[in-house]
Protein backbone atom coordinates (compact mmCIF):
# COMPACT_ATOMS: atom_id res chain seq x y z
CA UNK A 1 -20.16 -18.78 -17.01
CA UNK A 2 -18.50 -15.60 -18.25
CA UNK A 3 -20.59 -12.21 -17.50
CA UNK A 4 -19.76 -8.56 -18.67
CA UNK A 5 -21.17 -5.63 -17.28
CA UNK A 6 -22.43 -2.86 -19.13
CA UNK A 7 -19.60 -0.40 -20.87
CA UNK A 8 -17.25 -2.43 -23.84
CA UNK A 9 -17.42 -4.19 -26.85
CA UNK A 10 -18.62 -7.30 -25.20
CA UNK A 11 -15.33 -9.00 -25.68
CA UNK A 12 -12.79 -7.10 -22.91
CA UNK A 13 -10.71 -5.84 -25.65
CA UNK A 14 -10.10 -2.54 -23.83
CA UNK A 15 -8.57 -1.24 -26.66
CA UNK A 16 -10.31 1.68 -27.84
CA UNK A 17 -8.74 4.66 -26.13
CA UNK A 18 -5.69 3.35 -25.72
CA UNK A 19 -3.85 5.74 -27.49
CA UNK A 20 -4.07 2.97 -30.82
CA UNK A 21 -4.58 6.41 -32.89
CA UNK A 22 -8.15 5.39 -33.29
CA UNK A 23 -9.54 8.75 -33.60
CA UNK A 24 -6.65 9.86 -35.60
CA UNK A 25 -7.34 12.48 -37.99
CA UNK A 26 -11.05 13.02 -35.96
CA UNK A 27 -12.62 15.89 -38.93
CA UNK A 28 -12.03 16.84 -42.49
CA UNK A 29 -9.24 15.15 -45.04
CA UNK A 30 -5.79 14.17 -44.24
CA UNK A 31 -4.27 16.21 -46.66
CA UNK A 32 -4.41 19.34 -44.51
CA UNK A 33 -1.53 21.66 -44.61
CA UNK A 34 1.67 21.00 -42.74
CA UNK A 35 1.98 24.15 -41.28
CA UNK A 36 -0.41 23.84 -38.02
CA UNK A 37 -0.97 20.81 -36.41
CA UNK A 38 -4.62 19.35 -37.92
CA UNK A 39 -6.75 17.29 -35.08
CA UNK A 40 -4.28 18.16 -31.98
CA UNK A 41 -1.68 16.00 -34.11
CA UNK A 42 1.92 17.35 -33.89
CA UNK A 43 5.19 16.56 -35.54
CA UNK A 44 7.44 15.16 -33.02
CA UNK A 45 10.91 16.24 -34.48
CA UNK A 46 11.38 19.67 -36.56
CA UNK A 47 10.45 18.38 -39.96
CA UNK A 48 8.74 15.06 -39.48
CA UNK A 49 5.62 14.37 -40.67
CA UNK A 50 1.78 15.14 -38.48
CA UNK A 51 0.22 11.98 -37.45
CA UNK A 52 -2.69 12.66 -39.61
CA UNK A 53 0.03 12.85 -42.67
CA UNK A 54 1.90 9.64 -41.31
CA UNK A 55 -1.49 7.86 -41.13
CA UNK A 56 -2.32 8.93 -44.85
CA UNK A 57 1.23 7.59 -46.07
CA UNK A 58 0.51 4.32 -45.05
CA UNK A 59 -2.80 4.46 -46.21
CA UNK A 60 -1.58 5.34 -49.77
CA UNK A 61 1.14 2.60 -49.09
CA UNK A 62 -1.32 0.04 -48.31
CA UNK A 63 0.59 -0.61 -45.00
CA UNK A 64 -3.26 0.55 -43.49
CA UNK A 65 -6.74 0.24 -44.01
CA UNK A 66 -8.19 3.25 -46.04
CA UNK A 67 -10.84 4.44 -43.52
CA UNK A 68 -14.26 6.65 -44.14
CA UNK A 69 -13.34 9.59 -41.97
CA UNK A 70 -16.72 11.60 -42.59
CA UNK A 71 -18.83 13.45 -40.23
CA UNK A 72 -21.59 10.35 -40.90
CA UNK A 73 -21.57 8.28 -37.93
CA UNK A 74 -22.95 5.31 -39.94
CA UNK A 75 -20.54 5.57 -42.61
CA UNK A 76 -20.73 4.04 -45.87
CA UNK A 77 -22.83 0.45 -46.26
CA UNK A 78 -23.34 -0.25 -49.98
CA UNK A 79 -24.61 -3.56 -49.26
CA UNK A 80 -26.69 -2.91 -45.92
CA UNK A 81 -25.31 -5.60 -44.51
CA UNK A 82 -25.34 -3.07 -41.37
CA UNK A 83 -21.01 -3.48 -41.68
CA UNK A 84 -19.31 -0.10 -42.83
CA UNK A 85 -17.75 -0.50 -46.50
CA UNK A 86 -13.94 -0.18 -45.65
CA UNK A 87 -14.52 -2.23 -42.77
CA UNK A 88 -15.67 -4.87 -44.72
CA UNK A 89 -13.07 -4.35 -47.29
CA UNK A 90 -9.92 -4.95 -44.58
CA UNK A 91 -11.88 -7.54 -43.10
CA UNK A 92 -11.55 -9.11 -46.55
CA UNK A 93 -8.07 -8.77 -46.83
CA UNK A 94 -7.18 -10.92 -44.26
CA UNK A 95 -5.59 -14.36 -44.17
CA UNK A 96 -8.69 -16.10 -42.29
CA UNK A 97 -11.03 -19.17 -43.20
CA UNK A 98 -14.97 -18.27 -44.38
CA UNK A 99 -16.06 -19.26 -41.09
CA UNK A 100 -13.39 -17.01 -39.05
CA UNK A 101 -14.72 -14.15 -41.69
CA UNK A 102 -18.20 -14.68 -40.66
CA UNK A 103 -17.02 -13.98 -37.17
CA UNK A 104 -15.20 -11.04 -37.89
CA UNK A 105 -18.46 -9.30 -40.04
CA UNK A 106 -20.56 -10.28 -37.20
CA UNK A 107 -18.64 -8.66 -34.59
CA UNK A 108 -18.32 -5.59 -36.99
CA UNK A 109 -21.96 -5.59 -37.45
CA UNK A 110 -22.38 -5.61 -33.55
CA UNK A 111 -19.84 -2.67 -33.15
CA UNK A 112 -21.52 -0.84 -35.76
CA UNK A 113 -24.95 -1.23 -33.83
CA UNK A 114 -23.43 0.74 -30.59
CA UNK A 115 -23.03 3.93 -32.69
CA UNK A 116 -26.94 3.99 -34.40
CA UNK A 117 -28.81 2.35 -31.17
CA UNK A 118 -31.64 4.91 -29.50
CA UNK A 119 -29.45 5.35 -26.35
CA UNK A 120 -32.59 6.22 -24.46
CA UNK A 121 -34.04 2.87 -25.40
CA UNK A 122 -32.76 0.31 -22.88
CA UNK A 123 -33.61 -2.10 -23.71
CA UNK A 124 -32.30 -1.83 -27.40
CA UNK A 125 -29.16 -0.63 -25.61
CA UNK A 126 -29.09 -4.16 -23.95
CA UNK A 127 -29.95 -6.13 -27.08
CA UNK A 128 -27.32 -4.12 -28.89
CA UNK A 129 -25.05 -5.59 -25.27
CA UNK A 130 -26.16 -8.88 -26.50
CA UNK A 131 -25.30 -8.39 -30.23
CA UNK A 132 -21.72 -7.96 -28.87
CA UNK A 133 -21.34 -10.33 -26.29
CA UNK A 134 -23.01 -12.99 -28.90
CA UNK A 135 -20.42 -11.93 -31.65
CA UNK A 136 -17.87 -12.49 -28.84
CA UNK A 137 -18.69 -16.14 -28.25
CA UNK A 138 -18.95 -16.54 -32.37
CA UNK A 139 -15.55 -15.63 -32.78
CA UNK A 140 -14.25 -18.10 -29.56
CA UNK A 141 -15.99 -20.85 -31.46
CA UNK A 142 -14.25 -20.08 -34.76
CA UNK A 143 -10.92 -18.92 -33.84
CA UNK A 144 -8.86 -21.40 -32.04
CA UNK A 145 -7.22 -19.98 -29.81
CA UNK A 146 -9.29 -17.48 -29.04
CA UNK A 147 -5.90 -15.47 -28.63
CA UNK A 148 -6.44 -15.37 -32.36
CA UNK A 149 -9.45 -13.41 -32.26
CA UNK A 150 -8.03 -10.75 -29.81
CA UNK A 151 -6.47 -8.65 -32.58
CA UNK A 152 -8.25 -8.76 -35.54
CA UNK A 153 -11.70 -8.02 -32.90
CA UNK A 154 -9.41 -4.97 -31.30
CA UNK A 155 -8.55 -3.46 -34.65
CA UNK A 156 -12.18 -3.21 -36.10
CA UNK A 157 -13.38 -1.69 -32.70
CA UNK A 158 -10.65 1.12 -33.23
CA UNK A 159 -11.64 1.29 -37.07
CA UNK A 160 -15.44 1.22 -35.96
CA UNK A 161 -14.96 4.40 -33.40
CA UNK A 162 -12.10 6.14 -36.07
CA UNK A 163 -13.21 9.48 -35.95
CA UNK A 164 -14.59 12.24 -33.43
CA UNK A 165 -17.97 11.96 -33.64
CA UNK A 166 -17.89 8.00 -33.80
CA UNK A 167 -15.76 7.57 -30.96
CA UNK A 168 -17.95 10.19 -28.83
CA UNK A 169 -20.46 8.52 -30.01
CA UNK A 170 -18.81 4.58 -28.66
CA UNK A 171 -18.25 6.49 -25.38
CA UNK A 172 -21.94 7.76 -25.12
CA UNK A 173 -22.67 3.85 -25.94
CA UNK A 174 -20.84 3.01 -22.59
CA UNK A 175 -22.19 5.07 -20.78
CA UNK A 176 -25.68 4.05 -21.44
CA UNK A 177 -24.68 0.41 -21.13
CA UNK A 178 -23.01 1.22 -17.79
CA UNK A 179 -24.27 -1.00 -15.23
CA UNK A 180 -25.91 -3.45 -17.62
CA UNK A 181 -25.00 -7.50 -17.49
CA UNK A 182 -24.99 -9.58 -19.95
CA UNK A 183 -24.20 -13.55 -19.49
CA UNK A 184 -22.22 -15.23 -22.38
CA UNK A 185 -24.41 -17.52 -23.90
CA UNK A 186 -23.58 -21.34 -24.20
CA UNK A 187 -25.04 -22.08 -27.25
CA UNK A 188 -24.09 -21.00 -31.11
CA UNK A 189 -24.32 -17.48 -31.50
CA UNK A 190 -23.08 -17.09 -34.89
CA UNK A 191 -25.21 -15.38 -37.37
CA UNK A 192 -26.46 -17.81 -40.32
């Protein structure tokens, strides 16, 4: 029996803050100026190009996902399927079965839940724990190995928390859940 306490994604990915660039470009466009340094970003070498404008090349390049950067913590969900839109859009880009995209929405959809839940409500704070840790076991069951799941499951937490206000926000999320267990259930925990 696996058991997490209270304070990640339900999954140990321990990637968010780990200097990914998650929070990259935190307020406003990526096309600000180069003189400055926008967001704390700074060219490393006299004439190379600001995180922030390294981030957007790529972007432009398709070499990375095009991310909502707004000041909405909720971000874009045409479909209110409760996943943000250009989440859902790189999660469709990838080279994975139906099944293993289920897994990858669902665990999107639980991420997405740690940034709108009433952090004053504990018990919604531990459901939301359970959302995650059930999306978890959903993606060992699709992805074999689970090894497999590791990355793709890292990169939409870093997506999920990509700005200042969401990743504050993630952080708040931990700290609420601090202390909290939650068992890994042994029974099928993907979403219909």
């Amino acid at each position: 029996m696996l058991t997490a306490c209270g304070g990640g994604s339900g999954g140990g990915s321990g990637f968010f803050g780990t200097g990914s660039g998650s929070s990259a470009s935190s307020t406003g466009s990526s096309s600000e100026p180069s003189s400055g340094s926008p967001s704390g970003a700074s060219p490393t070498a006299p004439g190379s190009l600001t995180l922030a404008q390294q981030i957007e090349q790529l972007e432009r390049k398709g070499g990375y996902p095009t991310l909502d950067r707004s000041a909405d913590i909720a971000g874009p969900d045409a479909k209110k399927n409760g996943v943000r839109d250009d989440i859902e859009a790189w999660i469709n880009t990838l080279n994975v079965t139906e099944p293993q995209r289920e897994a990858l929405m669902q665990k999107a959809k639980s991420l997405q839940q740690t940034l709108l839940v009433d952090l004053a409500d504990k018990d919604a704070v531990q459901r939301v724990g359970e959302g995650l840790m059930a999306s978890t076991h959903c993606g060992a069951t699709r992805f074999k190995p689970f090894a497999e799941f590791i990355g793709p499951n890292q990169k939409i937490e870093a997506m999920t928390a990509n700005t200042r206000q969401r990743a504050e926000r993630y952080m708040q999320y931990n700290k609420a859940s601090s202390g909290s267990v939650t068992t890994l259930p042994n029974h099928d925990t993907c979403e219909p």
